[in-house]
C-alpha atoms as a PDB file:
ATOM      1  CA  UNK A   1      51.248  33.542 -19.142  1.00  0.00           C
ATOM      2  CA  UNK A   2      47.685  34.316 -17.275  1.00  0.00           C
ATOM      3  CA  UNK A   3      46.318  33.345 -14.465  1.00  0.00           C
ATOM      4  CA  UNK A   4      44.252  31.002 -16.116  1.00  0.00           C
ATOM      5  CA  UNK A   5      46.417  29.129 -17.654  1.00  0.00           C
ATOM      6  CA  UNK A   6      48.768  28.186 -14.951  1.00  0.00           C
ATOM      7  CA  UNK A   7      45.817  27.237 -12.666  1.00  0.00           C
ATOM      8  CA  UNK A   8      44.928  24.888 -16.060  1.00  0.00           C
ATOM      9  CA  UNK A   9      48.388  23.713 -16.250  1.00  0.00           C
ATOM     10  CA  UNK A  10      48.778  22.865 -12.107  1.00  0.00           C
ATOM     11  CA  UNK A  11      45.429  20.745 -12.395  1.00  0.00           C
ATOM     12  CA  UNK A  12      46.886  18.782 -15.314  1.00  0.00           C
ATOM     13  CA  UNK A  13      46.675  14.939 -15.107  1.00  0.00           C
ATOM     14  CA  UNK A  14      49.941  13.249 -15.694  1.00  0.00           C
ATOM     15  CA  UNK A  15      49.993   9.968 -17.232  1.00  0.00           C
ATOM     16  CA  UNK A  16      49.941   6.930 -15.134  1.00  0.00           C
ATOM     17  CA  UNK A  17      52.840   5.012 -14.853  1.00  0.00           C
ATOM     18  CA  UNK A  18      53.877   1.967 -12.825  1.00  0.00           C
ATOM     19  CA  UNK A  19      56.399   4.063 -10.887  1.00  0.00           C
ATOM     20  CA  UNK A  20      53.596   6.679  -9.786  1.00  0.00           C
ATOM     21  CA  UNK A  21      50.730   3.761  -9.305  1.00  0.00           C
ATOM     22  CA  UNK A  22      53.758   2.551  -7.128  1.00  0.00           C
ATOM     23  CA  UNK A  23      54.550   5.899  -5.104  1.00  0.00           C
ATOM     24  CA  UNK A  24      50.392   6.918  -4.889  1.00  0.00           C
ATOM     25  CA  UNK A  25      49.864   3.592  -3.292  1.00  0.00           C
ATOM     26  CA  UNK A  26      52.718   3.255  -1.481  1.00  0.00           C
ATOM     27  CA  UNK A  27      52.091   6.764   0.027  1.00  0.00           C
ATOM     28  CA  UNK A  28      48.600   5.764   0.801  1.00  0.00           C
ATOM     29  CA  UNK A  29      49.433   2.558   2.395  1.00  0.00           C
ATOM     30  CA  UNK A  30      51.814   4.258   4.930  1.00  0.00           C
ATOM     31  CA  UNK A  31      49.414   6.761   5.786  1.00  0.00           C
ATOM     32  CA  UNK A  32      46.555   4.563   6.618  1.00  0.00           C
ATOM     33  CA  UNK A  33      49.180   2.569   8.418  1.00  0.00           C
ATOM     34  CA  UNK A  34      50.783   5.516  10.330  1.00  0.00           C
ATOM     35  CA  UNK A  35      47.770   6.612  11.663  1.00  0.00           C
ATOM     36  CA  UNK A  36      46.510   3.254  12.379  1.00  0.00           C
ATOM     37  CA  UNK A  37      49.530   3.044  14.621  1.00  0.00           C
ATOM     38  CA  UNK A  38      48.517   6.206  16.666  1.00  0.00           C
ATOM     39  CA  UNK A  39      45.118   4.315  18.093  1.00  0.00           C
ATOM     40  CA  UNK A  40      41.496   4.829  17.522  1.00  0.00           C
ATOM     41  CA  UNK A  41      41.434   8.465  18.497  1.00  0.00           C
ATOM     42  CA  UNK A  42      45.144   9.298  17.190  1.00  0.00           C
ATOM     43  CA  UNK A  43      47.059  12.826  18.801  1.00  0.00           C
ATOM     44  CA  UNK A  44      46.632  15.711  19.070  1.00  0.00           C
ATOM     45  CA  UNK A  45      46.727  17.336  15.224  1.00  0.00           C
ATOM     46  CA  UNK A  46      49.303  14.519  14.603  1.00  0.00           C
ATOM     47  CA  UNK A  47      46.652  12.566  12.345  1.00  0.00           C
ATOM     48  CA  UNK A  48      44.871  16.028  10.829  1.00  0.00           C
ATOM     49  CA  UNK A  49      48.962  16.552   9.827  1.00  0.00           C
ATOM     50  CA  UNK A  50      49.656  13.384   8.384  1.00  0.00           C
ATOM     51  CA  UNK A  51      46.089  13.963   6.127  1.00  0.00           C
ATOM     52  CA  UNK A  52      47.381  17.008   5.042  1.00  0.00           C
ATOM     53  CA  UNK A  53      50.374  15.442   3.858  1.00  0.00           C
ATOM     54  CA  UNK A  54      49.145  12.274   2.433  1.00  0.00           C
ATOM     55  CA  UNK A  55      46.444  14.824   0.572  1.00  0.00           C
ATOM     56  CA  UNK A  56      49.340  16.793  -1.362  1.00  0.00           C
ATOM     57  CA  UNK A  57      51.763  14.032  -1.882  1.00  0.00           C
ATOM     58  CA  UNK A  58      48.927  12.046  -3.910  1.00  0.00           C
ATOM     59  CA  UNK A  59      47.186  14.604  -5.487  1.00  0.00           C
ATOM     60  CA  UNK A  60      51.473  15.564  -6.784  1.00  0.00           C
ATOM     61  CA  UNK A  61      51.942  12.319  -7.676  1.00  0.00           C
ATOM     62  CA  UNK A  62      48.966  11.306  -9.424  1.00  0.00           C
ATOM     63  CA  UNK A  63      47.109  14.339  -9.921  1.00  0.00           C
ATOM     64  CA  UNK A  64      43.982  16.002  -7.677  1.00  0.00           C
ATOM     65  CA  UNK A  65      40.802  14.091  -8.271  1.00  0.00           C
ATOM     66  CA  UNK A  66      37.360  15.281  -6.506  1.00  0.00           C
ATOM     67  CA  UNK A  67      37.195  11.387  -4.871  1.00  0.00           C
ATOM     68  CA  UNK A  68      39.846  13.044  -3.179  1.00  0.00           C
ATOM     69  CA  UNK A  69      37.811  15.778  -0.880  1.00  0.00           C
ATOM     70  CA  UNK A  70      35.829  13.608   0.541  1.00  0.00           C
ATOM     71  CA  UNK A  71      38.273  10.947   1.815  1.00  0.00           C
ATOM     72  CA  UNK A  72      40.203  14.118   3.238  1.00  0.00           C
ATOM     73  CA  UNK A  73      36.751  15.199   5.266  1.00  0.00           C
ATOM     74  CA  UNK A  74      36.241  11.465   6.346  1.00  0.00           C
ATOM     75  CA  UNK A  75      39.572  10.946   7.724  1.00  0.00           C
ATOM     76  CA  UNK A  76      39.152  14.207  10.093  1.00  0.00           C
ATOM     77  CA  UNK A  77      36.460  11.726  12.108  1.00  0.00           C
ATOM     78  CA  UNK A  78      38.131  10.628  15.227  1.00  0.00           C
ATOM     79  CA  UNK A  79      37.211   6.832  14.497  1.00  0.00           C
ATOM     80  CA  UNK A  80      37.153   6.517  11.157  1.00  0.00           C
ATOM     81  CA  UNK A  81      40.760   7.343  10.464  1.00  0.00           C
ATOM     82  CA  UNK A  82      41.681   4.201  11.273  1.00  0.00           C
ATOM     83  CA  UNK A  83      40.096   2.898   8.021  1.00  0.00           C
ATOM     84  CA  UNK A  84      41.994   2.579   4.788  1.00  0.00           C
ATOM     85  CA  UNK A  85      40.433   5.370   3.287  1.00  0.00           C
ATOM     86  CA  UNK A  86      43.431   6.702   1.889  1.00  0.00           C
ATOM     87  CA  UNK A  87      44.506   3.280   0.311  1.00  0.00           C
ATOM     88  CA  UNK A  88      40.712   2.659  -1.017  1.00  0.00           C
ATOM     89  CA  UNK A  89      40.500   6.258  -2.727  1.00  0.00           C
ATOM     90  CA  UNK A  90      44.241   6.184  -4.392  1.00  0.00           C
ATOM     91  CA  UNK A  91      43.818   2.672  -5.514  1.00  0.00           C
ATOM     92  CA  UNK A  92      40.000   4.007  -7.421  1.00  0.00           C
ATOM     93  CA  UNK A  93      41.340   7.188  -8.455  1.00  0.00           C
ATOM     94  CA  UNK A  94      44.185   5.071 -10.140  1.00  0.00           C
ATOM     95  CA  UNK A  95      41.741   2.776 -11.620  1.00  0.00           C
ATOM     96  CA  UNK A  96      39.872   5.750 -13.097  1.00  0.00           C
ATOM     97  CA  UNK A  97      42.580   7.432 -14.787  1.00  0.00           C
ATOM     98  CA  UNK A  98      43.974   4.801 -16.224  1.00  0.00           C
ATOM     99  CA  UNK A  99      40.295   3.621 -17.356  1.00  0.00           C
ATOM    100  CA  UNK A 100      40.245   7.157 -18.957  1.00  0.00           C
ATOM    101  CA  UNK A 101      43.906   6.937 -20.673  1.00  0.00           C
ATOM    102  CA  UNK A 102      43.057   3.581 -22.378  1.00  0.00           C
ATOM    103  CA  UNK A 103      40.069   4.729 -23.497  1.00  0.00           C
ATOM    104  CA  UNK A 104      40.284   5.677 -27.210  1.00  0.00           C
ATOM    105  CA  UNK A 105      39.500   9.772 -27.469  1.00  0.00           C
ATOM    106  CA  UNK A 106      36.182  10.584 -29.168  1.00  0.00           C
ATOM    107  CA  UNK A 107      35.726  10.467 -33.125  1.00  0.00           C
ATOM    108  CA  UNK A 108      33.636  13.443 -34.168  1.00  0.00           C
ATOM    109  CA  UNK A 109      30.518  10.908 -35.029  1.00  0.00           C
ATOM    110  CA  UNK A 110      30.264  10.096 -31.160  1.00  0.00           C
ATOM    111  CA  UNK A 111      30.238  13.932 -30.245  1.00  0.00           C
END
């Protein structure tokens, strides 16, 4: 197998399902609320560690989405951490994908 295809095959979206809608949000939730815990301006690499984590864990369980960058950058502000980014940007990445999986595919007149 090349390169290119395992990069192709990491990247793949998996198909939403109530148990990973469950597990993205619920990941999400207790990130926002961890760090929310830790104050306005958090500890020391505690709250750039706990982005990191919530980061992989969602982009695992529901696949990496660009939305997903920019809540990572935003959360590295000392203040705005304490907003539910991470909630906000799970919950429309969710409502995305599944937009995109009920969607019927293209016929080859719309093309």
């Amino acid at each position: 197998m090349n390169w290119l295809a395992k990069m192709n095959s990491a990247f793949r979206v998996p198909p939403m399902t109530r148990l990973r809608i469950f597990l993205a949000l619920a990941l999400a939730v207790f990130a926002d609320g961890l760090q929310l815990l830790l104050g306005p301006l958090g500890w020391a690499f505690v709250d750039q560690a706990i982005d990191c984590v919530a980061m992989i864990l969602v982009s695992w369980v529901i696949g990496f989405h660009i939305l997903l960058l920019p809540t990572f950058v935003v959360e590295l502000v000392p203040v705005l951490d304490d907003l539910p980014t991470w909630t906000a940007c799970t919950a429309a990445v969710i409502a995305l994908r599944k937009r995109a999986q009920n969607s019927p595919p293209p016929t080859g007149a719309e093309r």
